[in-house]
N, C-alpha and C. Protein backbone atom coordinates (compact mmCIF):
# COMPACT_ATOMS: atom_id res chain seq x y z
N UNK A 1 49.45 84.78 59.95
CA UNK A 1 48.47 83.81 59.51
C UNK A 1 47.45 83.56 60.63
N UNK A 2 46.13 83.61 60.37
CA UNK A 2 45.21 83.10 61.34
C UNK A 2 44.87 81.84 61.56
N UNK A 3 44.24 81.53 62.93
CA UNK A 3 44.00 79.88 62.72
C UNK A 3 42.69 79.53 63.05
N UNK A 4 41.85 80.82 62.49
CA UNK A 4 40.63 80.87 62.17
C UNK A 4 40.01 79.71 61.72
N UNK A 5 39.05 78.71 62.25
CA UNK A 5 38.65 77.96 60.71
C UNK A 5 37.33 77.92 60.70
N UNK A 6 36.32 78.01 59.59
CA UNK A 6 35.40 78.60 59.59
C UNK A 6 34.58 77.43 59.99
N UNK A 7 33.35 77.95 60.59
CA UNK A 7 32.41 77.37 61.10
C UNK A 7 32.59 76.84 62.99
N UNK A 8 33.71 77.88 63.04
CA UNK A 8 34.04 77.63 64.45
C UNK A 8 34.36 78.54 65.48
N UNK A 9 33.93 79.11 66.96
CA UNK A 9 33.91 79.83 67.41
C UNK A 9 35.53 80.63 67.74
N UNK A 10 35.39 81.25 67.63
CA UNK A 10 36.93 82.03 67.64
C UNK A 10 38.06 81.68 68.71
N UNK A 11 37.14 80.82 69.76
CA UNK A 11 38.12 80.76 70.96
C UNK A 11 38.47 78.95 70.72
N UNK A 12 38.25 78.39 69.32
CA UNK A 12 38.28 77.04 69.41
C UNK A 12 40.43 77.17 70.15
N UNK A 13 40.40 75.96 70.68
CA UNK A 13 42.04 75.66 70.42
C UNK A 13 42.10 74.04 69.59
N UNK A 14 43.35 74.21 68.88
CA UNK A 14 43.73 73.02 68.58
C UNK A 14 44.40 72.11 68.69
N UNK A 15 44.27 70.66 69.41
CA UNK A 15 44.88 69.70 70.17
C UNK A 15 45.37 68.46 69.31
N UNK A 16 46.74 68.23 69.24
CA UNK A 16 46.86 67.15 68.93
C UNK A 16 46.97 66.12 70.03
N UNK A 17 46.49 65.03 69.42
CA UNK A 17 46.05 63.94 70.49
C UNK A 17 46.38 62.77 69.42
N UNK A 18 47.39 61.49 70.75
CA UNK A 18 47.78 60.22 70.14
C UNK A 18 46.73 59.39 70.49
N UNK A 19 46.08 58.13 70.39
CA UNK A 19 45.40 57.32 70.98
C UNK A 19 46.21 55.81 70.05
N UNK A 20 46.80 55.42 71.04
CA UNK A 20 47.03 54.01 71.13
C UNK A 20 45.70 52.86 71.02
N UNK A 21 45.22 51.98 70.15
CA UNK A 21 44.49 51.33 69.89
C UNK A 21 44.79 50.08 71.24
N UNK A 22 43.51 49.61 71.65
CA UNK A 22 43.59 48.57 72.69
C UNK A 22 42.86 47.16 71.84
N UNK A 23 44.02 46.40 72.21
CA UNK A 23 43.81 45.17 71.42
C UNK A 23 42.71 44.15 72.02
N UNK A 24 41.61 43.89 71.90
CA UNK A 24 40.75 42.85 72.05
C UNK A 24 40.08 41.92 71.03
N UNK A 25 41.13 40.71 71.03
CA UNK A 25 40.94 39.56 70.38
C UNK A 25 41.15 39.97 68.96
N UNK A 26 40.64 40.16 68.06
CA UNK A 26 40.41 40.77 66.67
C UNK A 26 40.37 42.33 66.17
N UNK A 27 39.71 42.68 67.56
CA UNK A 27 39.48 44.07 67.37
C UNK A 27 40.34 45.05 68.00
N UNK A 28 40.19 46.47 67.43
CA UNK A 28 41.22 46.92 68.08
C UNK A 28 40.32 48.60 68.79
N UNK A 29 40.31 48.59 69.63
CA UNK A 29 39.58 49.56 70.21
C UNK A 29 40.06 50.96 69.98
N UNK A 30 39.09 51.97 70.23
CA UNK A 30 39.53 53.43 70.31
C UNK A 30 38.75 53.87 70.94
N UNK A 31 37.50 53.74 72.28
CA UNK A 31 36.90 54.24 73.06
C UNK A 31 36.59 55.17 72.70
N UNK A 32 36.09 55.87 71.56
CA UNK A 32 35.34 56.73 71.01
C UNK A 32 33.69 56.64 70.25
N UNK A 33 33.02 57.30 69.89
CA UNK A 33 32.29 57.45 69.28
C UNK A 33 32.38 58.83 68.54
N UNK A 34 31.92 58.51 66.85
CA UNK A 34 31.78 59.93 66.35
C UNK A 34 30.33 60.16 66.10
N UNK A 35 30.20 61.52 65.76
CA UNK A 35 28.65 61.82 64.93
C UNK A 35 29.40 63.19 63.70
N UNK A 36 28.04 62.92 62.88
CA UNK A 36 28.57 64.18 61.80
C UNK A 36 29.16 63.56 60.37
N UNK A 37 29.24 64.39 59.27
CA UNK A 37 29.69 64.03 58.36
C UNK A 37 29.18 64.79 57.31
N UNK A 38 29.33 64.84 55.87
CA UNK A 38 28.68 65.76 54.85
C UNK A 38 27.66 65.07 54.34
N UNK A 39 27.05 63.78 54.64
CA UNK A 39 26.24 63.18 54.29
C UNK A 39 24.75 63.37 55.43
N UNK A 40 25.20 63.37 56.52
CA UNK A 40 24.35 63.94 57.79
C UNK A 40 23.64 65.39 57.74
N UNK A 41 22.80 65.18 58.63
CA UNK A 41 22.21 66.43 59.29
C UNK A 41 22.49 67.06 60.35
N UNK A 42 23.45 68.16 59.70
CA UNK A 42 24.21 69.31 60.90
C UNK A 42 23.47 69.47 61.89
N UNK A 43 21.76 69.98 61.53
CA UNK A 43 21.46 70.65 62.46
C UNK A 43 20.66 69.63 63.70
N UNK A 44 21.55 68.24 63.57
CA UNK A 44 21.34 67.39 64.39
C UNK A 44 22.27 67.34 65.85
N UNK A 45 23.59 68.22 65.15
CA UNK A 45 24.75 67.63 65.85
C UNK A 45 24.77 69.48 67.11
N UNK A 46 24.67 68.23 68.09
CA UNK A 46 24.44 69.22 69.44
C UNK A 46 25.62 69.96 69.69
N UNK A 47 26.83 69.30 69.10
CA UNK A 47 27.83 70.12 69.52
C UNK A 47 28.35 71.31 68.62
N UNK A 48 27.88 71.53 67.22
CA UNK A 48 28.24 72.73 66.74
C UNK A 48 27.77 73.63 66.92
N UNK A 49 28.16 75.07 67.16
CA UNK A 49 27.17 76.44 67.16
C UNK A 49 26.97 76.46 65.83
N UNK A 50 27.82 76.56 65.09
CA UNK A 50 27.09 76.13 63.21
C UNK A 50 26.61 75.58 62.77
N UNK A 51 25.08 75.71 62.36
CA UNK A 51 24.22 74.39 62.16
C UNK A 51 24.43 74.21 60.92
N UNK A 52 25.54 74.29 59.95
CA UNK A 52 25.62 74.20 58.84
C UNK A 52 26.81 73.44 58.60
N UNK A 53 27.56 73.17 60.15
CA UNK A 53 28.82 72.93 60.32
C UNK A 53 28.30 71.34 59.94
N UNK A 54 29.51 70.37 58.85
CA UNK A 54 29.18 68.74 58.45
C UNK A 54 30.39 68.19 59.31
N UNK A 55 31.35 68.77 59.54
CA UNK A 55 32.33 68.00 60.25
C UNK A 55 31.88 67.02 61.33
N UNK A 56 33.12 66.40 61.34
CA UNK A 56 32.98 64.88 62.42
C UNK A 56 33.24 65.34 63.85
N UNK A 57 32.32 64.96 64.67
CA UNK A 57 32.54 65.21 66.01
C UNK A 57 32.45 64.29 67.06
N UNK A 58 33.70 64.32 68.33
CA UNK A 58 33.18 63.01 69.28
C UNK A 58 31.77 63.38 70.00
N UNK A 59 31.49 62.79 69.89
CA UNK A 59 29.56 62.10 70.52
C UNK A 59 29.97 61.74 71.81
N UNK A 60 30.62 60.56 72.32
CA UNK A 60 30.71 59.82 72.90
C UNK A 60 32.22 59.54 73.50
N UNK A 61 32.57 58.97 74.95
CA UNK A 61 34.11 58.45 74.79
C UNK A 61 33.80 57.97 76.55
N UNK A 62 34.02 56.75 75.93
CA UNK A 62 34.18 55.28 76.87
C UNK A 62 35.43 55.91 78.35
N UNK A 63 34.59 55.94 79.41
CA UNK A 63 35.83 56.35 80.88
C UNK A 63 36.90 55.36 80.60
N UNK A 64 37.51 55.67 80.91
CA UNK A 64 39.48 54.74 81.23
C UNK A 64 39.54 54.11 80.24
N UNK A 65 38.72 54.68 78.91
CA UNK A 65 39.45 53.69 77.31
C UNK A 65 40.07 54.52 76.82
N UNK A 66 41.06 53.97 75.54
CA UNK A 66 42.06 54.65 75.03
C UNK A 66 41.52 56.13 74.69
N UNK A 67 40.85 56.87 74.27
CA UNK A 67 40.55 58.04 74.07
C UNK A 67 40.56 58.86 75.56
N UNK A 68 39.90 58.43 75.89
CA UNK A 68 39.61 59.00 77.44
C UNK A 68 41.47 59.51 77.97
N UNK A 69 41.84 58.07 77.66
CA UNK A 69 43.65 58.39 78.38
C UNK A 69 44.51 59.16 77.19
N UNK A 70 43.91 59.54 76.77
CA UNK A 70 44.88 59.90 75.50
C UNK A 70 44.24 61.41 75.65
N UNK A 71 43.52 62.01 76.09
CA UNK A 71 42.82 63.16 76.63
C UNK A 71 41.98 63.45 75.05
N UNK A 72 41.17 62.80 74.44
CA UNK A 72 40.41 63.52 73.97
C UNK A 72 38.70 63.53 74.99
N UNK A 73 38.05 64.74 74.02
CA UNK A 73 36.98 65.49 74.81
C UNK A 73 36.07 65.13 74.00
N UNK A 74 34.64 64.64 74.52
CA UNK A 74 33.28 65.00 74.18
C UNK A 74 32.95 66.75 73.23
N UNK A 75 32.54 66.81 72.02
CA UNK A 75 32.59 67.63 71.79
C UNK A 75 33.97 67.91 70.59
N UNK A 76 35.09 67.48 70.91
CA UNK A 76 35.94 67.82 69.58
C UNK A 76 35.80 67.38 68.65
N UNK A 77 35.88 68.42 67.53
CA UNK A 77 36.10 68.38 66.15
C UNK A 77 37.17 68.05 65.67
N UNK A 78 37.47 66.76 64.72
CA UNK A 78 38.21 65.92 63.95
C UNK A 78 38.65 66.73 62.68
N UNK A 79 39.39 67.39 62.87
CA UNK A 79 40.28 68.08 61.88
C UNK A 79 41.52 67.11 60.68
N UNK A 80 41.93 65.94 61.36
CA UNK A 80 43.06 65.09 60.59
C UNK A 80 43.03 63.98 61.93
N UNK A 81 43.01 62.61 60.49
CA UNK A 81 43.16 61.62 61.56
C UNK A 81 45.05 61.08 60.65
N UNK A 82 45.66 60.81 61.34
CA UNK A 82 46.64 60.29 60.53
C UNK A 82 47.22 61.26 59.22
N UNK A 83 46.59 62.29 59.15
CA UNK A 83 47.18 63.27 57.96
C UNK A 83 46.20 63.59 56.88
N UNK A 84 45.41 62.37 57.38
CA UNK A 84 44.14 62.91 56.38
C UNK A 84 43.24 63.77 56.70
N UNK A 85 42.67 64.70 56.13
CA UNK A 85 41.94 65.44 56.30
C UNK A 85 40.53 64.98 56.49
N UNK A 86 39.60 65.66 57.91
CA UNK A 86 38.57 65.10 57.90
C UNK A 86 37.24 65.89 58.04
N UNK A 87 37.61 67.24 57.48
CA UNK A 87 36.42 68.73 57.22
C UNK A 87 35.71 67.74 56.15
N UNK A 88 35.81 67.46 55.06
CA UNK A 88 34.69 67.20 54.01
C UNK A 88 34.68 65.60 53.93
N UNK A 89 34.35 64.70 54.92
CA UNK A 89 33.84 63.55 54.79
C UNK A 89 32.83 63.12 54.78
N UNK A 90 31.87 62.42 54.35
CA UNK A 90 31.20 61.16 55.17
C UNK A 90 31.33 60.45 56.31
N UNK A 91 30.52 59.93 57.19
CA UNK A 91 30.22 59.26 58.46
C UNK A 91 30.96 58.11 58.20
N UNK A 92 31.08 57.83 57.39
CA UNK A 92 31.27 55.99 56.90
C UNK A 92 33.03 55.98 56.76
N UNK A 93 33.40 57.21 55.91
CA UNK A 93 34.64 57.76 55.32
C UNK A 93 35.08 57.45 56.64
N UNK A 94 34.87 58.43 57.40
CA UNK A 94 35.34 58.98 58.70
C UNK A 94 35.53 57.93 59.64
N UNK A 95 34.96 57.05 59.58
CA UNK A 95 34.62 55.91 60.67
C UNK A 95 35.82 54.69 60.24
N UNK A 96 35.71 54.70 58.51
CA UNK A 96 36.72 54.03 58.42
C UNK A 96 38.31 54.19 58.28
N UNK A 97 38.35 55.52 58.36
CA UNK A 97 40.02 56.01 58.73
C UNK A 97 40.16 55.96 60.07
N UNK A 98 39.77 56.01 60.99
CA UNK A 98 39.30 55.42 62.31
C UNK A 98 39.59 54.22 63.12
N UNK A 99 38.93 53.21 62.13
CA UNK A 99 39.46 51.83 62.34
C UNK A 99 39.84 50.94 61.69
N UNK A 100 40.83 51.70 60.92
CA UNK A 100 42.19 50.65 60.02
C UNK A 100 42.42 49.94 60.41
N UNK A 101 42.09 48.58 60.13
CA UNK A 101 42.80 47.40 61.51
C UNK A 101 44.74 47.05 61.18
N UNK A 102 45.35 48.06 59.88
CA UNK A 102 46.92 47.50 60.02
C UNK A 102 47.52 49.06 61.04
N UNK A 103 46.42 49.68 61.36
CA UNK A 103 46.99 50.80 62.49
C UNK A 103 46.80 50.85 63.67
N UNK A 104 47.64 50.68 64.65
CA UNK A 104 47.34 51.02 65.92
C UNK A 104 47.59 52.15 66.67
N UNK A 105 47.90 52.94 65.80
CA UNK A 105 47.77 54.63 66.73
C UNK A 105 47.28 55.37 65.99
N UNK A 106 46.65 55.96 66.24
CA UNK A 106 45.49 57.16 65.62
C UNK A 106 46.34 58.46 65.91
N UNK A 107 46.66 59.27 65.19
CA UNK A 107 46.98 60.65 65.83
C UNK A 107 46.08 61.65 65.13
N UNK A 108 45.25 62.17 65.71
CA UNK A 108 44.04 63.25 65.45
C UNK A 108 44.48 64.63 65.96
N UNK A 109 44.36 65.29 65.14
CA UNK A 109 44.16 66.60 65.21
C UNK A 109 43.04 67.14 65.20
N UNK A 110 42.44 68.17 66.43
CA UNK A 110 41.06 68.11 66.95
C UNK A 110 40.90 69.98 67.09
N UNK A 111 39.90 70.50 66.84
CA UNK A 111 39.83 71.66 67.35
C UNK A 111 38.86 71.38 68.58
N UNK A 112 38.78 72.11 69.57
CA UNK A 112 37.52 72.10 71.19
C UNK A 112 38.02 73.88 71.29
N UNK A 113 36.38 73.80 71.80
CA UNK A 113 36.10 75.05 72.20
C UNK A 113 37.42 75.60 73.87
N UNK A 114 37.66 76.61 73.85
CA UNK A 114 38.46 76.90 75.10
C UNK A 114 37.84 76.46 76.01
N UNK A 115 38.43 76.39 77.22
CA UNK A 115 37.96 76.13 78.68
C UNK A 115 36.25 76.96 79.26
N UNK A 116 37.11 78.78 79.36
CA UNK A 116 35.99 79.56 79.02
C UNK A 116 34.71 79.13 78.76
N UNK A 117 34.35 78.69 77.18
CA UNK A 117 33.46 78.50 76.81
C UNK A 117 32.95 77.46 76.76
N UNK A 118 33.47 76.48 77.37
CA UNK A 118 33.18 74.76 77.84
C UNK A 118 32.18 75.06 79.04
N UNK A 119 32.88 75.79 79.92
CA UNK A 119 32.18 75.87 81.33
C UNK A 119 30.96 76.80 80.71
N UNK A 120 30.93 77.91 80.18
CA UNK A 120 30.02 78.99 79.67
C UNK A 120 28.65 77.81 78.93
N UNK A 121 29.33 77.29 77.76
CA UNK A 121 28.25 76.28 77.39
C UNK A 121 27.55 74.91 78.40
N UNK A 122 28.25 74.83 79.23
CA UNK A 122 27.78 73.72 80.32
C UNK A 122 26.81 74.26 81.34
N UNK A 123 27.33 75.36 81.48
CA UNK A 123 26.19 76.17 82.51
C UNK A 123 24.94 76.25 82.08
N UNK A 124 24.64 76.85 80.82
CA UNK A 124 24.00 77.53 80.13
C UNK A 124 22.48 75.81 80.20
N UNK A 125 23.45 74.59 80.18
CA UNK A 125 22.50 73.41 80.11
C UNK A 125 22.07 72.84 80.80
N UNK A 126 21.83 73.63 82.21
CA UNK A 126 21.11 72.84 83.70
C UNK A 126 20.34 73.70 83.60
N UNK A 127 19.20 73.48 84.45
CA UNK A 127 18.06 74.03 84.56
C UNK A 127 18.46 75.24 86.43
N UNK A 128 18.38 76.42 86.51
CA UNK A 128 18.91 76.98 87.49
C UNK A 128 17.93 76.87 88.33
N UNK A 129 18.82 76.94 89.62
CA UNK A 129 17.78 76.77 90.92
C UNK A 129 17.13 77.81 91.30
């Protein structure tokens, strides 16, 4: 069986990752940000090589907040939050399986590009001396 999934570069790997929610007052944190969704404009989202790709992607992730310690990456794709599937959502969908307030652990299943091609794509975005 392959673990091909389409709209994604061949060297993606796939990470499961826990994030413990941090409790402040009412709210319950996840030091993340997403972008993306089937309602959005792919060819907005900087982090796919598929500009056709709608999936949810982290944007954003707060230093020493729960995401950060829980090792997710700038750049991963949200494959399952909790078991749900999150290839064909909405922004809104997505945001609100996210922040269930009767859940405090998120477990996401994420595809990110390999190491390889992290550094390969990072290079590629400074201007050379």
């Amino acid at each position: 069986m392959s673990s091909f999934i389409p709209g994604q570069p061949l060297t993606a790997v796939v990470q499961r990752i826990q994030i413990q929610k941090l409790r402040q007052g009412d709210n319950l944190i996840l030091g993340f940000s997403i972008g993306g969704g089937i309602d959005q404009d792919p060819g907005q989202n900087p982090f796919s090589d598929d500009k056709t790709d709608k999936g949810i992607y982290v944007t954003r992730i707060t230093p020493r907040g729960p995401a950060d310690e829980a090792g997710l990456k700038m750049g991963d794709k949200l494959m399952q939050v909790n078991g749900w599937d999150m290839t064909m959502v909405t922004h809104d969908q997505a945001r609100k399986r996210l922040t269930k307030k009767n859940e405090d652990v998120v477990r996401l299943l994420v595809t990110r590009r390999s190491l390889e091609e992290a550094v390969k794509h990072s290079m590629g975005s400074y201007p050379r001396q």
